[in-house]
Protein backbone atom coordinates (compact mmCIF):
# COMPACT_ATOMS: atom_id res chain seq x y z
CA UNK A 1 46.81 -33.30 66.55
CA UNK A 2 46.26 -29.52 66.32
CA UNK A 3 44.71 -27.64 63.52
CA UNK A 4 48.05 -25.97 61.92
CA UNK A 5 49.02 -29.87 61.63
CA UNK A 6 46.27 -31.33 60.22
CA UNK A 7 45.99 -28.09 57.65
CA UNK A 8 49.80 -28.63 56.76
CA UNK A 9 49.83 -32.27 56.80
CA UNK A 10 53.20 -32.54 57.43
CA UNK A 11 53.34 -33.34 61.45
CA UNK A 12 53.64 -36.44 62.78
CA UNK A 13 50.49 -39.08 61.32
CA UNK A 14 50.31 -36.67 58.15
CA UNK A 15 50.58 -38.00 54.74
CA UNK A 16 54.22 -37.57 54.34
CA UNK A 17 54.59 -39.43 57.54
CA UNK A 18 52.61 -42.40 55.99
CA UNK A 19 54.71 -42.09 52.46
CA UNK A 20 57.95 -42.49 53.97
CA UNK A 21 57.90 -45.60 55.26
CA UNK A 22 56.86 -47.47 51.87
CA UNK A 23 59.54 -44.77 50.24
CA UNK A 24 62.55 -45.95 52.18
CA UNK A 25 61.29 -49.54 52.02
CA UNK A 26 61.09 -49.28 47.94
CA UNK A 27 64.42 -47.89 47.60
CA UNK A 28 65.96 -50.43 49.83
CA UNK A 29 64.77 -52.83 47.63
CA UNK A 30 66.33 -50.76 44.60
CA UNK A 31 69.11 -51.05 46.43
CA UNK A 32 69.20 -54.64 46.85
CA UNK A 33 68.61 -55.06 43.23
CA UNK A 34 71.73 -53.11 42.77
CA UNK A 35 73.38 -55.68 44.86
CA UNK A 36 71.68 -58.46 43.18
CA UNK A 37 72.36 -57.49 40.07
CA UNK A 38 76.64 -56.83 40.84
CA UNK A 39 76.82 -60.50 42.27
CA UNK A 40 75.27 -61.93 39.07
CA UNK A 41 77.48 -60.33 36.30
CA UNK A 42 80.47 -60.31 39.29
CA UNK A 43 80.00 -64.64 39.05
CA UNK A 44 79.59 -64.10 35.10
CA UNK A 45 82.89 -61.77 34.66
CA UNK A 46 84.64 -64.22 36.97
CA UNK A 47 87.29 -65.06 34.32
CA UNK A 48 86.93 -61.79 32.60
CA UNK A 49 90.50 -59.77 32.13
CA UNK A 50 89.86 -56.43 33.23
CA UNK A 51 91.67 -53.22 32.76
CA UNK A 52 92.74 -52.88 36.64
CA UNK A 53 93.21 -55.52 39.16
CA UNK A 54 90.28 -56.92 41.13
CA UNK A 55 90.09 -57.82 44.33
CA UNK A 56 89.23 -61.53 45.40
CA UNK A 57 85.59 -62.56 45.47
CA UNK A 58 85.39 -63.07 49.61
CA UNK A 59 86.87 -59.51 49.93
CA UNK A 60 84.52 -57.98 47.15
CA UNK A 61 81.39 -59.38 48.61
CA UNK A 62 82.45 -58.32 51.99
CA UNK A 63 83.24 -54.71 50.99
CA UNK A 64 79.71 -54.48 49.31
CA UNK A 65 77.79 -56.07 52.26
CA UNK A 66 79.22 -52.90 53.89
CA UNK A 67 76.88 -50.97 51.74
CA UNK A 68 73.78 -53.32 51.24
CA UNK A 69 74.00 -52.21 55.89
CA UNK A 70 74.46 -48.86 54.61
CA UNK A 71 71.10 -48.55 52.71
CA UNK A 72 69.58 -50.52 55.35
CA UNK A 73 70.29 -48.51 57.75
CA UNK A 74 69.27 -45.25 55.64
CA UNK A 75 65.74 -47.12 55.15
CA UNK A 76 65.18 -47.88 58.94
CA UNK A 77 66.24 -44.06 59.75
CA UNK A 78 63.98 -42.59 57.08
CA UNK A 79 60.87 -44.87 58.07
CA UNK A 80 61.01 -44.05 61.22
CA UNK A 81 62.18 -40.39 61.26
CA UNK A 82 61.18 -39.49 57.55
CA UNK A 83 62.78 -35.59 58.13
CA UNK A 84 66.18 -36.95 59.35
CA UNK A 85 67.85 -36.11 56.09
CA UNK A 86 70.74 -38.76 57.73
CA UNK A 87 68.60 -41.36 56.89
CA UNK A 88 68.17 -40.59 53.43
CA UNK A 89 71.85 -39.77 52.88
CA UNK A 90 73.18 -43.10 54.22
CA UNK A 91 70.44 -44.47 51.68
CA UNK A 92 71.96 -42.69 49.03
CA UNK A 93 75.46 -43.62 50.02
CA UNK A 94 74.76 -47.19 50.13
CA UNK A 95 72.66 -47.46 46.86
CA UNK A 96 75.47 -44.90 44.87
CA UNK A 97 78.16 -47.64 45.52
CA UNK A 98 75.68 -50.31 44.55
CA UNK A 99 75.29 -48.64 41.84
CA UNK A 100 78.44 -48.38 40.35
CA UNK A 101 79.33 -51.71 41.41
CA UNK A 102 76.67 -53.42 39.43
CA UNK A 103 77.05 -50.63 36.31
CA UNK A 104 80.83 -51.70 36.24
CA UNK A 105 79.95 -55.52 35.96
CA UNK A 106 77.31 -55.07 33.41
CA UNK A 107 79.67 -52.77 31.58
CA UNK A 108 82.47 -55.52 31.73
CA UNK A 109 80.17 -58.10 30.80
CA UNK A 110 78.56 -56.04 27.82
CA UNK A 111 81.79 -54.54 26.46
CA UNK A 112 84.44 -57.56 26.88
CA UNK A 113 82.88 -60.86 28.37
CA UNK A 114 79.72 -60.82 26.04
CA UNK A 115 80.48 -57.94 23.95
CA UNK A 116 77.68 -56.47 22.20
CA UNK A 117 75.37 -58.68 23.92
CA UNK A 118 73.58 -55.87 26.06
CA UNK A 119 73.02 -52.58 25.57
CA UNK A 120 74.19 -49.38 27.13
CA UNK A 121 77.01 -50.39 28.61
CA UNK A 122 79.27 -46.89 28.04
CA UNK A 123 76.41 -45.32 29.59
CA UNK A 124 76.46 -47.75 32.56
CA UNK A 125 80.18 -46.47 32.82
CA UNK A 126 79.36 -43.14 32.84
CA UNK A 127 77.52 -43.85 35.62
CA UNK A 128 80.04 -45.45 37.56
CA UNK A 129 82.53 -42.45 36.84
CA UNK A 130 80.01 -40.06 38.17
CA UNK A 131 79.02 -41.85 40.82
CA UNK A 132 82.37 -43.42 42.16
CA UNK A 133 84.25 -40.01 42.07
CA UNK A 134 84.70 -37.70 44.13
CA UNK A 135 80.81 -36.78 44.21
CA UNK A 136 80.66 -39.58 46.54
CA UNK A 137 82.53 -37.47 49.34
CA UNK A 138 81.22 -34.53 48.90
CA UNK A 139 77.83 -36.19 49.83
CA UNK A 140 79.42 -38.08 52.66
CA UNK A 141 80.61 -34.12 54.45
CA UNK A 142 76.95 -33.84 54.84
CA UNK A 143 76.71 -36.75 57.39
CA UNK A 144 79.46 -34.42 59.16
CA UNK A 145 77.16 -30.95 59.07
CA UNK A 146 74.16 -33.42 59.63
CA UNK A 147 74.55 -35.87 62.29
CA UNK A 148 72.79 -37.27 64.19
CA UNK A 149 69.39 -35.33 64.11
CA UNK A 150 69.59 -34.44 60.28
CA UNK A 151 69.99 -30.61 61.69
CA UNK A 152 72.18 -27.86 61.40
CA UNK A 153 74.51 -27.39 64.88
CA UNK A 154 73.43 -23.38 64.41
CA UNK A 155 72.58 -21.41 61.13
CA UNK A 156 76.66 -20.07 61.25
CA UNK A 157 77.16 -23.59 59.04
CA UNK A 158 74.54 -22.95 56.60
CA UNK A 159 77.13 -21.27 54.22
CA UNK A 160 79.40 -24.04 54.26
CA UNK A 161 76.02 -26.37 53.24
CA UNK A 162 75.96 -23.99 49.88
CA UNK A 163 79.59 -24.50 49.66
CA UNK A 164 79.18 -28.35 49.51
CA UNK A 165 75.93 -28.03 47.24
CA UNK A 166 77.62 -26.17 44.91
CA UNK A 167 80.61 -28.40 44.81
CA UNK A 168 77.84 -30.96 43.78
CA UNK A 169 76.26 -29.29 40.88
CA UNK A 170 80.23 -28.52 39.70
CA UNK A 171 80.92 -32.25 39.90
CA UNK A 172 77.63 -33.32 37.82
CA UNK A 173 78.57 -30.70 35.14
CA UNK A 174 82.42 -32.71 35.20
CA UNK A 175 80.70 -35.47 34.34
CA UNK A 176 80.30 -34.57 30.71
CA UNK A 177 83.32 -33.81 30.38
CA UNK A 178 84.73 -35.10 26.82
CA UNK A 179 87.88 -37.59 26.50
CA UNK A 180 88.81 -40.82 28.96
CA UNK A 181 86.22 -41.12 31.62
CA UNK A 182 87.25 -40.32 35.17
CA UNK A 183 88.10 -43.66 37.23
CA UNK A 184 87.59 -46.01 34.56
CA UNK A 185 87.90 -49.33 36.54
CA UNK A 186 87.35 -52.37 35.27
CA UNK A 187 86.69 -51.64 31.42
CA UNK A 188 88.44 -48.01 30.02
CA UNK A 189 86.29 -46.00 27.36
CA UNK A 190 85.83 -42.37 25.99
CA UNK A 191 83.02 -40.45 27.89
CA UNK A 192 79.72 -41.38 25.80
CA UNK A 193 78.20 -37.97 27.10
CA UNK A 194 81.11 -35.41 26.33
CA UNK A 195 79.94 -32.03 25.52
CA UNK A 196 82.32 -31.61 22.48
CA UNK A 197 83.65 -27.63 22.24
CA UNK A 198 83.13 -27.24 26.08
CA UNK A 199 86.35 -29.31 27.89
CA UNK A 200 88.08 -26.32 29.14
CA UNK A 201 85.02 -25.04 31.13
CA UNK A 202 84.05 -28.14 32.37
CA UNK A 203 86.90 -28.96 33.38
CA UNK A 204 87.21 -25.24 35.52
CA UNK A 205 83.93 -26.45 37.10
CA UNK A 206 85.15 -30.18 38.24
CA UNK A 207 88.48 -28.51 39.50
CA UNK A 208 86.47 -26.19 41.70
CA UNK A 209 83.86 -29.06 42.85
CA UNK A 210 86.96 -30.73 43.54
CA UNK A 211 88.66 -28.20 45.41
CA UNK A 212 85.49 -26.90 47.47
C-alpha cells in the first residue's frame, strides 16, 4: 500500500473499505425489515376495502421479491466495490419500494382496518407519496449515466447529472405540497406536511422536477 493511501485512507484495505461491507449488509437487513414488515400488515389488511384495487396476493409477493433481489444485489455491489455508486443506487431502489409498500399497509391498517390503533399513519403515507412518485425515476436515470462502473462515460454528462439532482431536490420540495397527496393508493388523505400559503410555488418546483 503506498504512503498517499495509507495517509488518505480511502484505497483499497482503508477504513472506508472495511465500513462498507457491514454498511451494505445493515441496510439490506433494513430492507428486509421493510419487506417483513409489508407481508405482515399485507396478511392483516387481507379483507381490508381499499381505496384502489389490489392486486392478488401471489402477484403482490412476486412483484416485491423483485425488489427484496434489488437491494440484494445493491448490498453485494457495495460490499464488494464500496465506490460503485450502482451498488448503492440499486440499494436504494429496492429499499424505496419496500418502503412504500410496507408504509401503505401500515397506513391501511392504522387508518381503516384498526383505525386509531397505531400511530403515524398519514405520515407513513406521506412517505409512500414521496417515495412512489416520480422521485423514484429520476433516481433510476442515474443507473443510465452510471452503469456499470458507477462512472461518468466522459465529464460532457456531468451537466445532465445536475440536471437530474436538481430535479430531485424539486421533487422533495413537491412533497409538501398542501391538499390530496400525490398517488394516494390504498388509503386517500390530505398531505399531513403541507406548507399552507406556499401551493403555487411548490407546485412550480414539482412541475419542473417533473419535467427535467
Amino acid at each position: 500500500m503506498t504512503t498517499g493511501a495509507k495517509r488518505e485512507g480511502r484505497e483499497v484495505g482503508g477504513p472506508s473499505e472495511r465500513v462498507a461491507p457491514w454498511l451494505a449488509w445493515a441496510l439490506w437487513a433494513l430492507a428486509l425489515m421493510a419487506f417483513m414488515v409489508m407481508g405482515v400488515f399485507r396478511f392483516l389488511n387481507a379483507s381490508t376495502p381499499t381505496a384502489a384495487p389490489r392486486n392478488p396476493l401471489v402477484l403482490d409477493s412476486c412483484f416485491w421479491l423483485l425488489f427484496v433481489a434489488f437491494a440484494t444485489v445493491g448490498a453485494l455491489v457495495a460490499s464488494r466495490w464500496p465506490r460503485n455508486a450502482i451498488g448503492w443506487i440499486f440499494w436504494w431502489l429496492g429499499f424505496s419500494f419496500l418502503l412504500v409498500g410496507a408504509s401503505e399497509e401500515y397506513a391501511l391498517y392504522a387508518l381503516v382496518t384498526e383505525a386509531g390503533s397505531l400511530p403515524g399513519a398519514e405520515g407513513m403515507l406521506w412517505l409512500t407519496a414521496l417515495f412512489g412518485g416520480p422521485l423514484v425515476f429520476t433516481v433510476f436515470a442515474l443507473v443510465f449515466l452510471l452503469f456499470p462502473d458507477g462512472r461518468l462515460p466522459s465529464r460532457r454528462w456531468r451537466p445532465v447529472v445536475w440536471i437530474d439532482l436538481v430535479a430531485v431536490v424539486c421533487l422533495v420540495a413537491w412533497a409538501f405540497k398542501p391538499g390530496p397527496l400525490e398517488n394516494p393508493g390504498l388509503v386517500r388523505v390530505s398531505n399531513p406536511l403541507g406548507i399552507q400559503g406556499a401551493d403555487g410555488l411548490l407546485g412550480t418546483l414539482g412541475w419542473v422536477g417533473d419535467s427535467l
